[in-house]
PDB file of N, CA and C in Angstrom:
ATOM      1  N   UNK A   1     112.089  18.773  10.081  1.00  0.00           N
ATOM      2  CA  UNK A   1     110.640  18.722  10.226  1.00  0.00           C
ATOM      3  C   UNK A   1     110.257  19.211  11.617  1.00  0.00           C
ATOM      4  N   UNK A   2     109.077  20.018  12.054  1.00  0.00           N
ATOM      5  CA  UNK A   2     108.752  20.776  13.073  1.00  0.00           C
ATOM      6  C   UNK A   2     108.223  19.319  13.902  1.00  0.00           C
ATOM      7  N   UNK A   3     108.646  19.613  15.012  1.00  0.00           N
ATOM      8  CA  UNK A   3     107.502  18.766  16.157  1.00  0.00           C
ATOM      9  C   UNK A   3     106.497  19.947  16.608  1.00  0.00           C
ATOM     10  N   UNK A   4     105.393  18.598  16.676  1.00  0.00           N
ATOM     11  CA  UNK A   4     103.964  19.155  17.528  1.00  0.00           C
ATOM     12  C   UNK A   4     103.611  18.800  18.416  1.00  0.00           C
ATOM     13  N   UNK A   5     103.270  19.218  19.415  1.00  0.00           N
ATOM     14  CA  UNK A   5     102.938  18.698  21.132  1.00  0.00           C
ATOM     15  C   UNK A   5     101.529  18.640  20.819  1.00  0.00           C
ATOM     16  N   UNK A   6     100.978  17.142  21.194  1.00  0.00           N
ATOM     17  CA  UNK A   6      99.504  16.934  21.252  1.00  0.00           C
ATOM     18  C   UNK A   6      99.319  16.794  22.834  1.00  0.00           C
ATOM     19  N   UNK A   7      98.057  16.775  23.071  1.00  0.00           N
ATOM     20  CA  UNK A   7      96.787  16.226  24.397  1.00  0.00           C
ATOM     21  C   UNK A   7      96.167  15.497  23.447  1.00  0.00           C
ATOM     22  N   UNK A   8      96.162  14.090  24.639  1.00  0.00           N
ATOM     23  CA  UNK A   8      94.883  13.152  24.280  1.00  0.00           C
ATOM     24  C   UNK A   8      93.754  13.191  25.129  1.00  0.00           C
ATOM     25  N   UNK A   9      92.150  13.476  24.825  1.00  0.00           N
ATOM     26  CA  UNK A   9      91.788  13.249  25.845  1.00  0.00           C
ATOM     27  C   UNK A   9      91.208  12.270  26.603  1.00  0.00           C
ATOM     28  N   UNK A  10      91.132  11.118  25.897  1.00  0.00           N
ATOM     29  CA  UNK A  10      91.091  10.030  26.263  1.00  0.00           C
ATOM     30  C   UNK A  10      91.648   9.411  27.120  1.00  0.00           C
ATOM     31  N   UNK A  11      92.923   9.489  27.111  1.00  0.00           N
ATOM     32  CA  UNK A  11      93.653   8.552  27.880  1.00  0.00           C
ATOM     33  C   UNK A  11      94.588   9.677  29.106  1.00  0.00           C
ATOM     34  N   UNK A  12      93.974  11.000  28.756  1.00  0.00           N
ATOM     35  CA  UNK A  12      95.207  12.606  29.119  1.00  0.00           C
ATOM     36  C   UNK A  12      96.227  12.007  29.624  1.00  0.00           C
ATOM     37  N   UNK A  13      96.798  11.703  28.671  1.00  0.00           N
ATOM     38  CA  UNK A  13      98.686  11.891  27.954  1.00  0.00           C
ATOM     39  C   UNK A  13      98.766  12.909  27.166  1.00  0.00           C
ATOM     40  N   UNK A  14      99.903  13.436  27.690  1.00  0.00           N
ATOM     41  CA  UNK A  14     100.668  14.507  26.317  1.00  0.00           C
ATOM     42  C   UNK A  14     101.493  13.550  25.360  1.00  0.00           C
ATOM     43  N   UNK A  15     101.833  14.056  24.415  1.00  0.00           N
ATOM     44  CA  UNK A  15     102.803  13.154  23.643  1.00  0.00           C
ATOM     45  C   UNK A  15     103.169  14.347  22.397  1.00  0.00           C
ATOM     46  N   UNK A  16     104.218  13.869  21.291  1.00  0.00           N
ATOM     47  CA  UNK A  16     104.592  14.890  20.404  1.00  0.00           C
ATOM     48  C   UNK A  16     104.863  13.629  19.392  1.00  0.00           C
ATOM     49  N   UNK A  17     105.148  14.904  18.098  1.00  0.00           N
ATOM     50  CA  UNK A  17     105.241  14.053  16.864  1.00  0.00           C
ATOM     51  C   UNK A  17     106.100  14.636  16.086  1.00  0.00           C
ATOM     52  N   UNK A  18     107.050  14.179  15.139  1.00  0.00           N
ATOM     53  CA  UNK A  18     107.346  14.610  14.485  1.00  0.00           C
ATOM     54  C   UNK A  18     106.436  14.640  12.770  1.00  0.00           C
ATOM     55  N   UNK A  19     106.096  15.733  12.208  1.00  0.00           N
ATOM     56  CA  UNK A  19     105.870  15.325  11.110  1.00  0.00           C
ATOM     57  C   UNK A  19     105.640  16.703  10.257  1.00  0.00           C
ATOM     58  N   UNK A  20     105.960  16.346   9.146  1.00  0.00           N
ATOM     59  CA  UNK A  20     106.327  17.222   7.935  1.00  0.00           C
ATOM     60  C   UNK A  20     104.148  18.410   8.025  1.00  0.00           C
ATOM     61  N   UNK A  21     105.075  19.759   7.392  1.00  0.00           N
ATOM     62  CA  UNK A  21     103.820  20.521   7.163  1.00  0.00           C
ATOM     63  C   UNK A  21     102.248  19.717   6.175  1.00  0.00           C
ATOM     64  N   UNK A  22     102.630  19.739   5.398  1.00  0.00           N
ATOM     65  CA  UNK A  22     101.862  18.369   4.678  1.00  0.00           C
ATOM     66  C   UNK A  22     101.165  17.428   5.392  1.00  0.00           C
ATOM     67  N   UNK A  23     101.990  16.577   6.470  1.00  0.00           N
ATOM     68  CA  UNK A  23     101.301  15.222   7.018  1.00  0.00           C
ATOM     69  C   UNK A  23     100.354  16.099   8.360  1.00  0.00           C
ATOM     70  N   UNK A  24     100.993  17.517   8.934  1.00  0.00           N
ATOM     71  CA  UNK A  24      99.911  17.874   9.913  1.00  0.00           C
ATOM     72  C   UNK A  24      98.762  18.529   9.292  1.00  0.00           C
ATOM     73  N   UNK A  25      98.698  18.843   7.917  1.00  0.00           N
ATOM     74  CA  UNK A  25      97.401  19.511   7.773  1.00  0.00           C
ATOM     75  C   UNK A  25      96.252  18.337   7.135  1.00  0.00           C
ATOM     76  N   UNK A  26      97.074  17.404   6.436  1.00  0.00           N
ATOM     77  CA  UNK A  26      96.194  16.300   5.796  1.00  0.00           C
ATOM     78  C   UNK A  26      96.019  14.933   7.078  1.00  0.00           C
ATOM     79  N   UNK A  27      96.690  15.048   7.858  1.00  0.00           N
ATOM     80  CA  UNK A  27      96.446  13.620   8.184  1.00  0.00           C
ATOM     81  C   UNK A  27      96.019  13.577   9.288  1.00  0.00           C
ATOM     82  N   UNK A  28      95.043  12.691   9.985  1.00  0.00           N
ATOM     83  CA  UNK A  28      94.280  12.214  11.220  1.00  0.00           C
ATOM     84  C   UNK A  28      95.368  12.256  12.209  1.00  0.00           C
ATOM     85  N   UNK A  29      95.867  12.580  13.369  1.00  0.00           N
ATOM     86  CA  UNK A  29      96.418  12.457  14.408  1.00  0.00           C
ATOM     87  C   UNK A  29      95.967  11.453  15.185  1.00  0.00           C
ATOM     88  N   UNK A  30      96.893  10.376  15.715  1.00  0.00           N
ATOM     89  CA  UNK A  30      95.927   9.394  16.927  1.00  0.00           C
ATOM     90  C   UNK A  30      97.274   9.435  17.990  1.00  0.00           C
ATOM     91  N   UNK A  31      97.018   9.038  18.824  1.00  0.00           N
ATOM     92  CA  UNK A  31      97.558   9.306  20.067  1.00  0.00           C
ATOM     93  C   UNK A  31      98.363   7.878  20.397  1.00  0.00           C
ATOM     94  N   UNK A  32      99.696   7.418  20.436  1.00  0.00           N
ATOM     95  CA  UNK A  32     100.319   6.197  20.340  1.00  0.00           C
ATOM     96  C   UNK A  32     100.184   6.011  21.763  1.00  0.00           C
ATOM     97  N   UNK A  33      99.606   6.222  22.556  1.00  0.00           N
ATOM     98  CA  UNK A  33      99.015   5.434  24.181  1.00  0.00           C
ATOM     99  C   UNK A  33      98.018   4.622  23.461  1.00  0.00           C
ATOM    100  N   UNK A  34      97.140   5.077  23.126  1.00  0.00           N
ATOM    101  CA  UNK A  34      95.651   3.994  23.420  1.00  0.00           C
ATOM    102  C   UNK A  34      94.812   4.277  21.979  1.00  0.00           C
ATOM    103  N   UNK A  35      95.755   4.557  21.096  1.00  0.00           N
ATOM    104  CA  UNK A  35      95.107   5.061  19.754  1.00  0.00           C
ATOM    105  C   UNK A  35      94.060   5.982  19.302  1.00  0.00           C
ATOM    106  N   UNK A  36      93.704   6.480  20.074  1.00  0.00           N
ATOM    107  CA  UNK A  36      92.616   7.224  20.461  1.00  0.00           C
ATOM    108  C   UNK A  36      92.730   8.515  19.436  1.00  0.00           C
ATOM    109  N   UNK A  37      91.102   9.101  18.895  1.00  0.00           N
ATOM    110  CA  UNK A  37      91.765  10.181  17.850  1.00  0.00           C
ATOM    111  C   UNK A  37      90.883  11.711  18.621  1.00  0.00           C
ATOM    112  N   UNK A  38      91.043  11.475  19.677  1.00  0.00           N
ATOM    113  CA  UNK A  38      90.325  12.723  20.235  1.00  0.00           C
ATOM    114  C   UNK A  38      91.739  13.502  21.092  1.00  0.00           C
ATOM    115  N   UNK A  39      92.533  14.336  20.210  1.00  0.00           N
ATOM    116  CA  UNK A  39      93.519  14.843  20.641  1.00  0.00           C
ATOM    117  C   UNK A  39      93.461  16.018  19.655  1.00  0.00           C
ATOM    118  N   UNK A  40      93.995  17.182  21.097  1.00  0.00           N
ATOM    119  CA  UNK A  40      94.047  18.348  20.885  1.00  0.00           C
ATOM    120  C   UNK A  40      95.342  18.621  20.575  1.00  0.00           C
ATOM    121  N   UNK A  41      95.734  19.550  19.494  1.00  0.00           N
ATOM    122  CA  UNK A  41      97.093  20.171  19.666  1.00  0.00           C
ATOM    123  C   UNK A  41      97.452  21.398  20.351  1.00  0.00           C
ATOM    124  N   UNK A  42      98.644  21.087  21.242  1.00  0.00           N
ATOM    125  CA  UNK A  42      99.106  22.403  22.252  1.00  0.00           C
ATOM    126  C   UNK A  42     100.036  22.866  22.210  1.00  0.00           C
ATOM    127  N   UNK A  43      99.513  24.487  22.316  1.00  0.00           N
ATOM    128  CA  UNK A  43     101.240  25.253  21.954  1.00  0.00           C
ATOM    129  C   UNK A  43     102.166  24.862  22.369  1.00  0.00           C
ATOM    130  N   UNK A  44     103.511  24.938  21.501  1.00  0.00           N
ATOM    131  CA  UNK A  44     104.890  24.597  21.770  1.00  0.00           C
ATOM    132  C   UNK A  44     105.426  26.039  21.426  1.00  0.00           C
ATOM    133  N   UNK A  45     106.765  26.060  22.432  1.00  0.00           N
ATOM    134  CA  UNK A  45     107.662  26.985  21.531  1.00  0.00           C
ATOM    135  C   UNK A  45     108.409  26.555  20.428  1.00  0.00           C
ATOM    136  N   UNK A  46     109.128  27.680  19.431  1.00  0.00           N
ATOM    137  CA  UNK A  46     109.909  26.896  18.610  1.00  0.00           C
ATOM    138  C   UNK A  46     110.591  26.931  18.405  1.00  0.00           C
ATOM    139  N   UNK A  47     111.815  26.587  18.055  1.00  0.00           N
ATOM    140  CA  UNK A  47     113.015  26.607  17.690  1.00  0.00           C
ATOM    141  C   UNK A  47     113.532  25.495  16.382  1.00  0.00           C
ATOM    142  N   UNK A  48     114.666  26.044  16.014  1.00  0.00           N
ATOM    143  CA  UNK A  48     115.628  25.583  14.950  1.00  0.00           C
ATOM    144  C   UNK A  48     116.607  24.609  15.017  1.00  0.00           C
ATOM    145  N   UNK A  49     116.893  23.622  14.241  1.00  0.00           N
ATOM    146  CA  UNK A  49     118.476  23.067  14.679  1.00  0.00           C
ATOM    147  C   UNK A  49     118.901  23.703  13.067  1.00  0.00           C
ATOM    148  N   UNK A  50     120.118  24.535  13.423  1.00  0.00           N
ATOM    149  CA  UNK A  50     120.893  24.642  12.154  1.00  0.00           C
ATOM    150  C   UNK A  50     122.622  24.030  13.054  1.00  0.00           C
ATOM    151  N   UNK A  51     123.007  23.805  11.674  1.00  0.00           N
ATOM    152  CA  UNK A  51     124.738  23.423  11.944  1.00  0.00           C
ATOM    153  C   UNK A  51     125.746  24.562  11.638  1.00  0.00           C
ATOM    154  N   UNK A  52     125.306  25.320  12.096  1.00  0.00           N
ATOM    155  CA  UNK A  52     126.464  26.835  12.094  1.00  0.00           C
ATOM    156  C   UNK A  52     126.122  27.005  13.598  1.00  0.00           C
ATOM    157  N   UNK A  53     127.216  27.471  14.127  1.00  0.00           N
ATOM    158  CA  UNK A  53     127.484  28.351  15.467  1.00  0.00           C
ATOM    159  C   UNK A  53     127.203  29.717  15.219  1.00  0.00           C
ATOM    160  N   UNK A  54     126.435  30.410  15.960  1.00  0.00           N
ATOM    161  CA  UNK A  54     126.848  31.803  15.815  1.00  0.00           C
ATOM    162  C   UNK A  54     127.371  32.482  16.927  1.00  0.00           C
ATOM    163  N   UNK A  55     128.683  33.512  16.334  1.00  0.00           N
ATOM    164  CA  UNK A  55     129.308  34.762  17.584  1.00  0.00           C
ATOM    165  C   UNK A  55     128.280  35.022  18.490  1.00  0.00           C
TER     166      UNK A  55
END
């Protein structure tokens, strides 16, 4: 499952989440500092975990 890097601006903490494509397009985001639902999401880079090595 992808992580997403949020901003809160309430409380401005960053924080991240893990959660499935599904739960980020349907579901309310709140911010686990101060519960707060006024949070922005901010670019991340991205990357993969696979279990192969490559040459």
């Amino acid at each position: 499952m992808p992580y997403y890097d949020y901003y809160c601006k309430s409380c401005q903490k960053p924080f991240s989440k893990v959660l499935s494509i599904d739960q980020h397009e349907k579901d309310r985001v709140r911010c686990p500092h101060c519960n707060g639902s006024d949070v922005e999401q901010r670019y991340s880079t991205f990357y993969a975990v696979t279990s192969k090595k490559s040459a």
